[in-house]
PDB file of N, CA and C in Angstrom:
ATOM      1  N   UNK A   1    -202.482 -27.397 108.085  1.00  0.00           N
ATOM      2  CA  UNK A   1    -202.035 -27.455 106.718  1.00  0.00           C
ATOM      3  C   UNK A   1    -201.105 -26.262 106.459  1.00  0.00           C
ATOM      4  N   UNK A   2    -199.919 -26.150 105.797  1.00  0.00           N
ATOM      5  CA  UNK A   2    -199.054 -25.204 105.694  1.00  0.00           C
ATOM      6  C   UNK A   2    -199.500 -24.694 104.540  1.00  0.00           C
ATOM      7  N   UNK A   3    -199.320 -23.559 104.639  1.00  0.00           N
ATOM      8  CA  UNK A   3    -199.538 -22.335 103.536  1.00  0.00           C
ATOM      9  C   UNK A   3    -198.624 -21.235 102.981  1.00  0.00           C
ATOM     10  N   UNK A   4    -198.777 -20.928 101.834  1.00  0.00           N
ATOM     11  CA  UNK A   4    -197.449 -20.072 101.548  1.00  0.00           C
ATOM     12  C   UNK A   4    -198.187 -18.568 101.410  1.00  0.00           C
ATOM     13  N   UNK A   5    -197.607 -17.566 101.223  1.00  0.00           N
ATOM     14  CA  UNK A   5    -197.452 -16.386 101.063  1.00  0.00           C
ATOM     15  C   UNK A   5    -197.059 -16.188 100.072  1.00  0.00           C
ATOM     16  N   UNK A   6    -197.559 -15.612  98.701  1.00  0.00           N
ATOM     17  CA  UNK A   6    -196.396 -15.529  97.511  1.00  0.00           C
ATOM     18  C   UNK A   6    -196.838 -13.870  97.241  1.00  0.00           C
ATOM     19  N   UNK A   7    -195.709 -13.154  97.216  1.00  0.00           N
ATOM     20  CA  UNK A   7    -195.857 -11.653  96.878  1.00  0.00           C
ATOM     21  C   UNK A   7    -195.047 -11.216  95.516  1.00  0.00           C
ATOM     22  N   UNK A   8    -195.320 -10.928  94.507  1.00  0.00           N
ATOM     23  CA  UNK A   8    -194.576 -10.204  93.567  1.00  0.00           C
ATOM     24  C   UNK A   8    -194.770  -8.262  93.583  1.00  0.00           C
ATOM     25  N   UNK A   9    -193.844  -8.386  93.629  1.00  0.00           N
ATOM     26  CA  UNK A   9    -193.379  -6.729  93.951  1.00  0.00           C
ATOM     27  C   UNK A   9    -192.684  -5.934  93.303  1.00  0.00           C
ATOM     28  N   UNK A  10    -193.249  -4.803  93.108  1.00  0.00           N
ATOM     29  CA  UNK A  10    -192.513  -3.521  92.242  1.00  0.00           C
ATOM     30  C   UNK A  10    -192.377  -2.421  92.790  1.00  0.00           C
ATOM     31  N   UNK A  11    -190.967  -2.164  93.183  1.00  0.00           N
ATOM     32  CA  UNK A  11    -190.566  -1.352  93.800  1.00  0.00           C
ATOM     33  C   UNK A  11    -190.468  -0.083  93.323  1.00  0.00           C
ATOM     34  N   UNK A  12    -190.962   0.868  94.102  1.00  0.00           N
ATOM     35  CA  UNK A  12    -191.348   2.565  93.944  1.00  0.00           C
ATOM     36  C   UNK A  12    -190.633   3.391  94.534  1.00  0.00           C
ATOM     37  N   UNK A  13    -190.348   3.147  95.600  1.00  0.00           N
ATOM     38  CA  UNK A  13    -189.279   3.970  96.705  1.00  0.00           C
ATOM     39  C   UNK A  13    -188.484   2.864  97.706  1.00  0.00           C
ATOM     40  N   UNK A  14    -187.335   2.315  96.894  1.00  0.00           N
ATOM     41  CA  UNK A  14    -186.477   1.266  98.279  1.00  0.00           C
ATOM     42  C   UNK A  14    -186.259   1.885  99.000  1.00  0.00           C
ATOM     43  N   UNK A  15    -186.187   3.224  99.571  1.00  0.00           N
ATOM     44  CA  UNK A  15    -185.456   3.992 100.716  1.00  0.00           C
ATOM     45  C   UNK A  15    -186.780   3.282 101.806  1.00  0.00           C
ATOM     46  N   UNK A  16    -187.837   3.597 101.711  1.00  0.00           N
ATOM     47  CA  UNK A  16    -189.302   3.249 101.867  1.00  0.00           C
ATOM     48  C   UNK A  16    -189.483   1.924 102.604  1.00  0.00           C
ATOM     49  N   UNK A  17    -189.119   1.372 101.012  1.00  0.00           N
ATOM     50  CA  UNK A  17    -189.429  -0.381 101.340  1.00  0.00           C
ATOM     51  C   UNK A  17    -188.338  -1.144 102.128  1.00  0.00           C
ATOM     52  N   UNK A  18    -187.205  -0.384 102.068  1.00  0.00           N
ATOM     53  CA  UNK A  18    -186.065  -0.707 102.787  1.00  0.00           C
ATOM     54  C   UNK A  18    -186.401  -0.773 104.785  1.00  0.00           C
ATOM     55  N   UNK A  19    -187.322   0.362 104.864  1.00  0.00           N
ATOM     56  CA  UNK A  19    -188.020   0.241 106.493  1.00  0.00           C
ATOM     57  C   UNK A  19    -188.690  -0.439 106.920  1.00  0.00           C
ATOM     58  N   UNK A  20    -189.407  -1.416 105.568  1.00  0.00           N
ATOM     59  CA  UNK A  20    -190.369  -2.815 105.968  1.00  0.00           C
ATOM     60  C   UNK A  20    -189.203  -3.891 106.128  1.00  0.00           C
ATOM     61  N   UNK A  21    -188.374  -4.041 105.252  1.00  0.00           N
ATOM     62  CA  UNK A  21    -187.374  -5.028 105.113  1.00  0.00           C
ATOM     63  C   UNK A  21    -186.711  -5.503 106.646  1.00  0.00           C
ATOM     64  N   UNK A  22    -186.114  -4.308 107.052  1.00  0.00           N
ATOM     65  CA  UNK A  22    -185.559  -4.104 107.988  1.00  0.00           C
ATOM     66  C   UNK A  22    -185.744  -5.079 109.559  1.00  0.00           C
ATOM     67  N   UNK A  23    -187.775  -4.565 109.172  1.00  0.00           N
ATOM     68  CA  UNK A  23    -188.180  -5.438 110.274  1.00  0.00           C
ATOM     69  C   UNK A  23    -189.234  -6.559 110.277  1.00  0.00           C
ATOM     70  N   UNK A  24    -189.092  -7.119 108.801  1.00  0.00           N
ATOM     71  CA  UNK A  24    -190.220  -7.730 108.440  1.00  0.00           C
ATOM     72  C   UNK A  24    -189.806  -9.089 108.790  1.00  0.00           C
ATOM     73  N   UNK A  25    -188.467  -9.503 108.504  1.00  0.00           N
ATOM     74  CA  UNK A  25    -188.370 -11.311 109.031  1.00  0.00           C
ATOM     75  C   UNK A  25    -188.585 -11.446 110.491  1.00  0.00           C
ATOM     76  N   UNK A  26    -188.332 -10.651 111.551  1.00  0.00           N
ATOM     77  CA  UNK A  26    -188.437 -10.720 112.609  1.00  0.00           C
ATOM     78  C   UNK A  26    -189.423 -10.787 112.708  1.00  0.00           C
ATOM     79  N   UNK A  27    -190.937  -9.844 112.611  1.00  0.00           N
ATOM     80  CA  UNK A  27    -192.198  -9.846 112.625  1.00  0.00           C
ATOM     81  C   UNK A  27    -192.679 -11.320 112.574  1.00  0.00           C
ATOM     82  N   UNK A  28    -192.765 -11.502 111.172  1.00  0.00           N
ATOM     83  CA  UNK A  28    -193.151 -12.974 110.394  1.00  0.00           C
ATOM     84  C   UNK A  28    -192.751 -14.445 111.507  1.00  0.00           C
ATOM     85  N   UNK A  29    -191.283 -14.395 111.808  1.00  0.00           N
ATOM     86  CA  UNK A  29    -190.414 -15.480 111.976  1.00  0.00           C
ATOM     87  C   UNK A  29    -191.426 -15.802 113.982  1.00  0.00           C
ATOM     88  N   UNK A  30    -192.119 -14.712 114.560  1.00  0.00           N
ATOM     89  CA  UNK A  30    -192.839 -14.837 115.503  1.00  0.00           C
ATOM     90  C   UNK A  30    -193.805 -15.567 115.188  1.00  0.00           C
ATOM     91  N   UNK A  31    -194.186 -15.927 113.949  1.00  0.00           N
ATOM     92  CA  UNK A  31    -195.894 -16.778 113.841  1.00  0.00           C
ATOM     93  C   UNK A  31    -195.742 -17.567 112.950  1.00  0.00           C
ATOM     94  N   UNK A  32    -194.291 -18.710 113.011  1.00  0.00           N
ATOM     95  CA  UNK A  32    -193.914 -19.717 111.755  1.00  0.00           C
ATOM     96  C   UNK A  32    -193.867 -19.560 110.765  1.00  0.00           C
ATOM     97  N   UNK A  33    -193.352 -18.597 110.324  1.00  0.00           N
ATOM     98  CA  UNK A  33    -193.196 -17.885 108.939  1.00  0.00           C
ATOM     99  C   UNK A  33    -191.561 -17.968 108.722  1.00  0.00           C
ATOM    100  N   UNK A  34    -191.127 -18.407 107.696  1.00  0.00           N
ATOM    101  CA  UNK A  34    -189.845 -18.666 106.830  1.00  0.00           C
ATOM    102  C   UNK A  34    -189.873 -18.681 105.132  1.00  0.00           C
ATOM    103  N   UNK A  35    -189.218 -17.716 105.452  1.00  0.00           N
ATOM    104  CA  UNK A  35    -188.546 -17.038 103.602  1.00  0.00           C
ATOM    105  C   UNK A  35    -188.107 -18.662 103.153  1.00  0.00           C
ATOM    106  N   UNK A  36    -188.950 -18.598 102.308  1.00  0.00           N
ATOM    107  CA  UNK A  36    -187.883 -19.808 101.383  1.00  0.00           C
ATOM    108  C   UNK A  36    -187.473 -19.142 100.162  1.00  0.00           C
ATOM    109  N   UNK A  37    -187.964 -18.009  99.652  1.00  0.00           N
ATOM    110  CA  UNK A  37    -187.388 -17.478  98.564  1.00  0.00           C
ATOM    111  C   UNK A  37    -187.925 -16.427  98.038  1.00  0.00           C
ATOM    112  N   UNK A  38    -186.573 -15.633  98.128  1.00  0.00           N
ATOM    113  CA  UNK A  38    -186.365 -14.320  97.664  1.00  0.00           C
ATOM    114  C   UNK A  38    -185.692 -13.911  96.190  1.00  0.00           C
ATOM    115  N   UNK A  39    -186.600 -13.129  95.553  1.00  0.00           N
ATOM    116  CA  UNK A  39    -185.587 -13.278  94.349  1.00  0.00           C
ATOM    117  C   UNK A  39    -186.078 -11.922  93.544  1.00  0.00           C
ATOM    118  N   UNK A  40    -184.947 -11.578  93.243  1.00  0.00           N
ATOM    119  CA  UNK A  40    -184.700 -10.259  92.134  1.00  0.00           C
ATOM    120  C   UNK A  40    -184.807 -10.023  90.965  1.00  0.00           C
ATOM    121  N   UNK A  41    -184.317 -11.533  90.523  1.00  0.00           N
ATOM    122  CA  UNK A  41    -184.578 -11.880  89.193  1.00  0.00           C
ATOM    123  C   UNK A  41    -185.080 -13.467  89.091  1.00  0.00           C
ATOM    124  N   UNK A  42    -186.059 -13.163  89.212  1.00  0.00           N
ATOM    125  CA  UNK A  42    -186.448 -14.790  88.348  1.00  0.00           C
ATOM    126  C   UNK A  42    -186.639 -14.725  87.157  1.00  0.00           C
ATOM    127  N   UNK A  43    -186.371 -16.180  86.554  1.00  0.00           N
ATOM    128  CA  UNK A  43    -186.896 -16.827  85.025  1.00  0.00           C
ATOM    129  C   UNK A  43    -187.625 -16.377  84.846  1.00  0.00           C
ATOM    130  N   UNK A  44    -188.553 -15.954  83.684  1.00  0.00           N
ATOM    131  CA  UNK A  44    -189.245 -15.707  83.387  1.00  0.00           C
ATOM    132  C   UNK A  44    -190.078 -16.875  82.395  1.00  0.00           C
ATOM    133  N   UNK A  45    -190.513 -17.700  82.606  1.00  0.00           N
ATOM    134  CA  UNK A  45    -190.694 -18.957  81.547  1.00  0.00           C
ATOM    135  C   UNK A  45    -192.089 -18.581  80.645  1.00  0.00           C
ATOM    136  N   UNK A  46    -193.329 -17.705  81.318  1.00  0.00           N
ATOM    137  CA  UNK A  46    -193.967 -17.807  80.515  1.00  0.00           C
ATOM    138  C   UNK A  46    -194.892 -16.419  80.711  1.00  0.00           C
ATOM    139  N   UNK A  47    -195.657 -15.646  79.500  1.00  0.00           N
ATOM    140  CA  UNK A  47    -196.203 -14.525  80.387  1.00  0.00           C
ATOM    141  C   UNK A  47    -195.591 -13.130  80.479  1.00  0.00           C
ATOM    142  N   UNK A  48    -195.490 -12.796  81.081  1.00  0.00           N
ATOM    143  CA  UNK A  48    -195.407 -11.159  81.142  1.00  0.00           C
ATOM    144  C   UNK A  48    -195.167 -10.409  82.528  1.00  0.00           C
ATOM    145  N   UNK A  49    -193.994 -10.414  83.505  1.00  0.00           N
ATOM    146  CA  UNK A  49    -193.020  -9.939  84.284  1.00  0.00           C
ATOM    147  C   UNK A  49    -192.655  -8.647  84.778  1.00  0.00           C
ATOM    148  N   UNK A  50    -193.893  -7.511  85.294  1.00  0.00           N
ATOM    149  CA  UNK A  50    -193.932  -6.540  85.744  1.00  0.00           C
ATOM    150  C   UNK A  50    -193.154  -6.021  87.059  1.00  0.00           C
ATOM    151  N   UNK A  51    -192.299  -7.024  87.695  1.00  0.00           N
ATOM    152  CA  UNK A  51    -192.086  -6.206  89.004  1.00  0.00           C
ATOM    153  C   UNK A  51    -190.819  -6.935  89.419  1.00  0.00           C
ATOM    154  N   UNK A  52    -189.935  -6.432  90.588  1.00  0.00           N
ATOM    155  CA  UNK A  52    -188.889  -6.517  90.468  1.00  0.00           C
ATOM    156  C   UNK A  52    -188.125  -7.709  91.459  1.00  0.00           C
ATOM    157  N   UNK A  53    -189.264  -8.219  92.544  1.00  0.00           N
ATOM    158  CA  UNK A  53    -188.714  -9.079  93.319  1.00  0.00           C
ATOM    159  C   UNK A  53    -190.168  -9.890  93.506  1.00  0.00           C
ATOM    160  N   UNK A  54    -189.946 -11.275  93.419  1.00  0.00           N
ATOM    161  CA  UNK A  54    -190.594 -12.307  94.063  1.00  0.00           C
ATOM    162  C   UNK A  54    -190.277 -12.768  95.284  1.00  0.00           C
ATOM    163  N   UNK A  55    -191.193 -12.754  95.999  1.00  0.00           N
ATOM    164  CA  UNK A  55    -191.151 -13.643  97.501  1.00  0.00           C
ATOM    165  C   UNK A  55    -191.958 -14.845  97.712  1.00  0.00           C
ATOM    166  N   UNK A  56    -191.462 -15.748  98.353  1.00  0.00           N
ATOM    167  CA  UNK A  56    -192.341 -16.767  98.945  1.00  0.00           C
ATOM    168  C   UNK A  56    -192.364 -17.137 100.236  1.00  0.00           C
ATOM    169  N   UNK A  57    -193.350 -17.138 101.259  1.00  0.00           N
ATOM    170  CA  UNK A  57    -192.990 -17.338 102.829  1.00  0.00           C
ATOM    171  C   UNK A  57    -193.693 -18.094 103.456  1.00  0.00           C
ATOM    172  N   UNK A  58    -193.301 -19.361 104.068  1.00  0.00           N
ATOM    173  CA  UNK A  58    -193.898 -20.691 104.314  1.00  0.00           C
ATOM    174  C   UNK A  58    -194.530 -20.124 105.838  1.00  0.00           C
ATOM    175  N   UNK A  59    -195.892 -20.845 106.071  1.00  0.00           N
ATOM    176  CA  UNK A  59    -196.335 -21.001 107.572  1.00  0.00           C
ATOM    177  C   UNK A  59    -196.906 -22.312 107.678  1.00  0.00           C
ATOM    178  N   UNK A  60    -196.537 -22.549 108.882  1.00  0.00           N
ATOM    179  CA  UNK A  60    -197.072 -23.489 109.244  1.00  0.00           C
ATOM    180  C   UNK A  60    -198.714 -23.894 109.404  1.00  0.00           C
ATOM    181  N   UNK A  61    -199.427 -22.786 109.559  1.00  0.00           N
ATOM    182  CA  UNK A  61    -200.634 -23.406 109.246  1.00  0.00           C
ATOM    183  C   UNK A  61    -201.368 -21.904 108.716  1.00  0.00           C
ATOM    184  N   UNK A  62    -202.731 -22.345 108.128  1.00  0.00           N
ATOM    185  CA  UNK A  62    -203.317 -20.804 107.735  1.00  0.00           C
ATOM    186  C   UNK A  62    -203.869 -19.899 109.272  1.00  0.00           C
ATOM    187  N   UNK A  63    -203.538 -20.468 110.330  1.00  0.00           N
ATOM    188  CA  UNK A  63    -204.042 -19.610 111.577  1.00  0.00           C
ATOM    189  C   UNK A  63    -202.644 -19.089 111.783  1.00  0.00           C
ATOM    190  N   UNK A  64    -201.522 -19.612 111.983  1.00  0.00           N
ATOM    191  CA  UNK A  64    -200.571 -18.496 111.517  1.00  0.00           C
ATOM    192  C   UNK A  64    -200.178 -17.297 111.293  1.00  0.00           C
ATOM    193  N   UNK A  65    -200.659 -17.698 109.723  1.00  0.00           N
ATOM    194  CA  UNK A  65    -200.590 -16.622 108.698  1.00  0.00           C
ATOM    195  C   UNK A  65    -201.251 -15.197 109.459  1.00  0.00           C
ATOM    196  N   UNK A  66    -202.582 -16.129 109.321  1.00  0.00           N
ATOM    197  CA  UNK A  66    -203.530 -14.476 109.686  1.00  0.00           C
ATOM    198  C   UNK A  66    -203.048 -14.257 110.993  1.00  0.00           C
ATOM    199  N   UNK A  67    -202.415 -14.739 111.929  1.00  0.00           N
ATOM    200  CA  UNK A  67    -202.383 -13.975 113.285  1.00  0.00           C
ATOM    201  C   UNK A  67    -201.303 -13.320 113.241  1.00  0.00           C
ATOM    202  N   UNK A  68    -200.159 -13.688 111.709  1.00  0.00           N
ATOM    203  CA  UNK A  68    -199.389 -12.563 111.317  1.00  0.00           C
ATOM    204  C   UNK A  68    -199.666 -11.271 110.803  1.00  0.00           C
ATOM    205  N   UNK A  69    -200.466 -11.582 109.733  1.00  0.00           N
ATOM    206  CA  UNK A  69    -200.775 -10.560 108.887  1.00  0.00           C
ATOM    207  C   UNK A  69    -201.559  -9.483 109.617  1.00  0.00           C
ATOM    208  N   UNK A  70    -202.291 -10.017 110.742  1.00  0.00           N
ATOM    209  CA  UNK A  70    -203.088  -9.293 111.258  1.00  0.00           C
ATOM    210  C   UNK A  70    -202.646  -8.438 112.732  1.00  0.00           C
ATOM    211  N   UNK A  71    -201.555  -8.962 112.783  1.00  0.00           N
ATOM    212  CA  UNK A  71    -201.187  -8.260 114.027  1.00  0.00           C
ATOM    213  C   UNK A  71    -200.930  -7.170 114.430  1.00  0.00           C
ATOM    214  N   UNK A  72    -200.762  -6.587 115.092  1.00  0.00           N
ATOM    215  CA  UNK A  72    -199.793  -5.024 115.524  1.00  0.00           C
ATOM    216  C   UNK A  72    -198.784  -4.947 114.977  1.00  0.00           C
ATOM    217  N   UNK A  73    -197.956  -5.974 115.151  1.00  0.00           N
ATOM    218  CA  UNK A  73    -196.654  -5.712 114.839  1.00  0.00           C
ATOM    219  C   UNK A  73    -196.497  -5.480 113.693  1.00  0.00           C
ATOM    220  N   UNK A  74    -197.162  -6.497 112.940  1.00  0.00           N
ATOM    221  CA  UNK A  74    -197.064  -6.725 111.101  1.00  0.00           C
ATOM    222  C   UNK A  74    -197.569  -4.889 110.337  1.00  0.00           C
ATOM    223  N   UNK A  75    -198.837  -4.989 111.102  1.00  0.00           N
ATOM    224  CA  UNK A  75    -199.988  -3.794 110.637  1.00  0.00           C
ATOM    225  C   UNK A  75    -199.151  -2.595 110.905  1.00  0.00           C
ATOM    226  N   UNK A  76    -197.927  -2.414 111.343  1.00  0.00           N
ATOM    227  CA  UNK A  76    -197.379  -0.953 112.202  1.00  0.00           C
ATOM    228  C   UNK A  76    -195.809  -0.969 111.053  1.00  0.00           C
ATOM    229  N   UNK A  77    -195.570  -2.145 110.123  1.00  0.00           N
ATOM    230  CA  UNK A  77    -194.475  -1.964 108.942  1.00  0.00           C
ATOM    231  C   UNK A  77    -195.380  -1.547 107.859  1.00  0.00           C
ATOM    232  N   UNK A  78    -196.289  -2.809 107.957  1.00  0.00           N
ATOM    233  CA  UNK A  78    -196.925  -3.113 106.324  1.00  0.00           C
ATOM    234  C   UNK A  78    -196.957  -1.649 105.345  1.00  0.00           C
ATOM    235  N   UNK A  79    -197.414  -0.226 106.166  1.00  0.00           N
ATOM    236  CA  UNK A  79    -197.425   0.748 105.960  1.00  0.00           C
ATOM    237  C   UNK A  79    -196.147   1.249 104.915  1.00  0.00           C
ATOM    238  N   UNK A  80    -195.148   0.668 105.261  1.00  0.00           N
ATOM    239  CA  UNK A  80    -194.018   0.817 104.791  1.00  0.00           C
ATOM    240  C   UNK A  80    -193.569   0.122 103.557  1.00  0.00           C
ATOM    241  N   UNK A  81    -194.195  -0.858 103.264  1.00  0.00           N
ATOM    242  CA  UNK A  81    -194.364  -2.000 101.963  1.00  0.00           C
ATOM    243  C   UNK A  81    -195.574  -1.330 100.908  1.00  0.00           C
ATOM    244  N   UNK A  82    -196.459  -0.518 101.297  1.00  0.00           N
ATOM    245  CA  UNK A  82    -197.557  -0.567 100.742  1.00  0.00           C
ATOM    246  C   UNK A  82    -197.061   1.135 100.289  1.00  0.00           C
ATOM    247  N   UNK A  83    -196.135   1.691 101.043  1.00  0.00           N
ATOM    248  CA  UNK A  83    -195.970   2.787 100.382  1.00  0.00           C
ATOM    249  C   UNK A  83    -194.990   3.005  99.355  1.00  0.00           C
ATOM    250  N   UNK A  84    -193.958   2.042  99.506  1.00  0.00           N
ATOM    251  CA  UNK A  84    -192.375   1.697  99.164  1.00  0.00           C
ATOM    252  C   UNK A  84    -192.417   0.873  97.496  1.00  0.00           C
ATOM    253  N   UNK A  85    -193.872   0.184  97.353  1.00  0.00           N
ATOM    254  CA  UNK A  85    -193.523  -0.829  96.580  1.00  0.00           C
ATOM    255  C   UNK A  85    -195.479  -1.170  96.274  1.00  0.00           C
ATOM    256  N   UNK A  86    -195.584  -1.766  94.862  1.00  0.00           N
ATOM    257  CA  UNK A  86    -196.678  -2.080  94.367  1.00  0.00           C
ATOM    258  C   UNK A  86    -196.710  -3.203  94.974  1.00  0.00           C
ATOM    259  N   UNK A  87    -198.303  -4.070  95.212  1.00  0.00           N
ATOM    260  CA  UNK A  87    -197.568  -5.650  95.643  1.00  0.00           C
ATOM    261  C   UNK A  87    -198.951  -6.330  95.267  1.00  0.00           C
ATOM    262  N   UNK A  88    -198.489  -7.559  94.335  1.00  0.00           N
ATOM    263  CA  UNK A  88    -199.804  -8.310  94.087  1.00  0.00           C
ATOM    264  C   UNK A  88    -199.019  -9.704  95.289  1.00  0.00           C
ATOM    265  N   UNK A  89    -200.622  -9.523  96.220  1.00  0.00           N
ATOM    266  CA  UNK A  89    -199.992 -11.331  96.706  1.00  0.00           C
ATOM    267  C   UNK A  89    -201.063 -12.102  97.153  1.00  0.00           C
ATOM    268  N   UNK A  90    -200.541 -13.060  97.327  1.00  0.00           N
ATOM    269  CA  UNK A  90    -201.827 -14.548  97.327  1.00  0.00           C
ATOM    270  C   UNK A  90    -201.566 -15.451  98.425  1.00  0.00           C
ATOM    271  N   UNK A  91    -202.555 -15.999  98.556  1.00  0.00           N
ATOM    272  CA  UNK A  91    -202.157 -17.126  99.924  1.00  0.00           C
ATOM    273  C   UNK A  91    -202.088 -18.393  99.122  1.00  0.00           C
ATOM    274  N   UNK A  92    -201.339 -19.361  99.038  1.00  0.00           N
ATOM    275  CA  UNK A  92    -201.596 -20.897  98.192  1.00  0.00           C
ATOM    276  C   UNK A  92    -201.604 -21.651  99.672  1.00  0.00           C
ATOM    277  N   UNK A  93    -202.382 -22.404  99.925  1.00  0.00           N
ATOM    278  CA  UNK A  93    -202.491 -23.554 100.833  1.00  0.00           C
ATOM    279  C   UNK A  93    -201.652 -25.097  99.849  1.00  0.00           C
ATOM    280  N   UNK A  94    -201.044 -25.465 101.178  1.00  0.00           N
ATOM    281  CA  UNK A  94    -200.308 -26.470 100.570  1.00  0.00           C
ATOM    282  C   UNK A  94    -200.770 -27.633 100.524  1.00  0.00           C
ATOM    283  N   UNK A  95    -200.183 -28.887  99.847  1.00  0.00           N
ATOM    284  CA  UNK A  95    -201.020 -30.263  99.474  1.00  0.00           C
ATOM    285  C   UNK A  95    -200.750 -30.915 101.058  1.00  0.00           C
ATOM    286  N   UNK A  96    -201.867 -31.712 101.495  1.00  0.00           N
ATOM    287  CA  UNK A  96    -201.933 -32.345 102.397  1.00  0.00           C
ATOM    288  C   UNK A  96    -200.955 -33.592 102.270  1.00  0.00           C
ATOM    289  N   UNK A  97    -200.416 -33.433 103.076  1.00  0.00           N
ATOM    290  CA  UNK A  97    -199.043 -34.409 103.204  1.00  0.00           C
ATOM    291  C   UNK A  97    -199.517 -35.677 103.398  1.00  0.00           C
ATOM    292  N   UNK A  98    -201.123 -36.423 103.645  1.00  0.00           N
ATOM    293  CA  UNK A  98    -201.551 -37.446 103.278  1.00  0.00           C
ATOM    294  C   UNK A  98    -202.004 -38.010 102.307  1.00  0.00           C
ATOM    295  N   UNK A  99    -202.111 -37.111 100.852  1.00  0.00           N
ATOM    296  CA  UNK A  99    -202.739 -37.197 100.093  1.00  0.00           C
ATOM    297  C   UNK A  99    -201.094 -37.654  99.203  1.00  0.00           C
TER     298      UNK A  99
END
């Protein structure tokens, strides 16, 4: 079942977060992970809009994910996101494509 990644982020130090950036699609793009969307400014339609970039990043399945999130590679930037930038994020599992 594919799953997304959704991160909203408020940036503290881009010099910082700029060193996760750098090497973060490469990381990800190793364990079926693809940006579908990046954004600086989104709509705001409803609610209350604390931070400065939304992300969303598709995997192909939730074993994936975690063998991203959890890896060396990932675990040896993340440092760099977590210092660079506030970050609320969530996993959404996606609708079963039989249903």
């Amino acid at each position: 079942m594919t799953v997304y990644f959704s991160a909203q982020i408020r940036m503290t130090d881009p010099g910082i977060y700029d060193r996760y950036i750098e090497q973060a699609g490469q990381v990800f793009k190793q364990y079926n992970g693809r940006y579908l969307s990046v954004d600086n400014s989104p709509l705001l339609l409803e609610g209350e809009w604390d931070y400065t970039r939304s992300v969303l990043i598709r995997f192909d399945s939730e074993t994936d994910f975690k063998q991203w999130y959890h890896s060396k590679a990932y675990q040896d930037i993340l440092k760099f996101r977590l210092k660079g930038a506030v970050c609320d994020s969530i996993l959404i599992k996606g609708l079963d494509e039989t249903e």
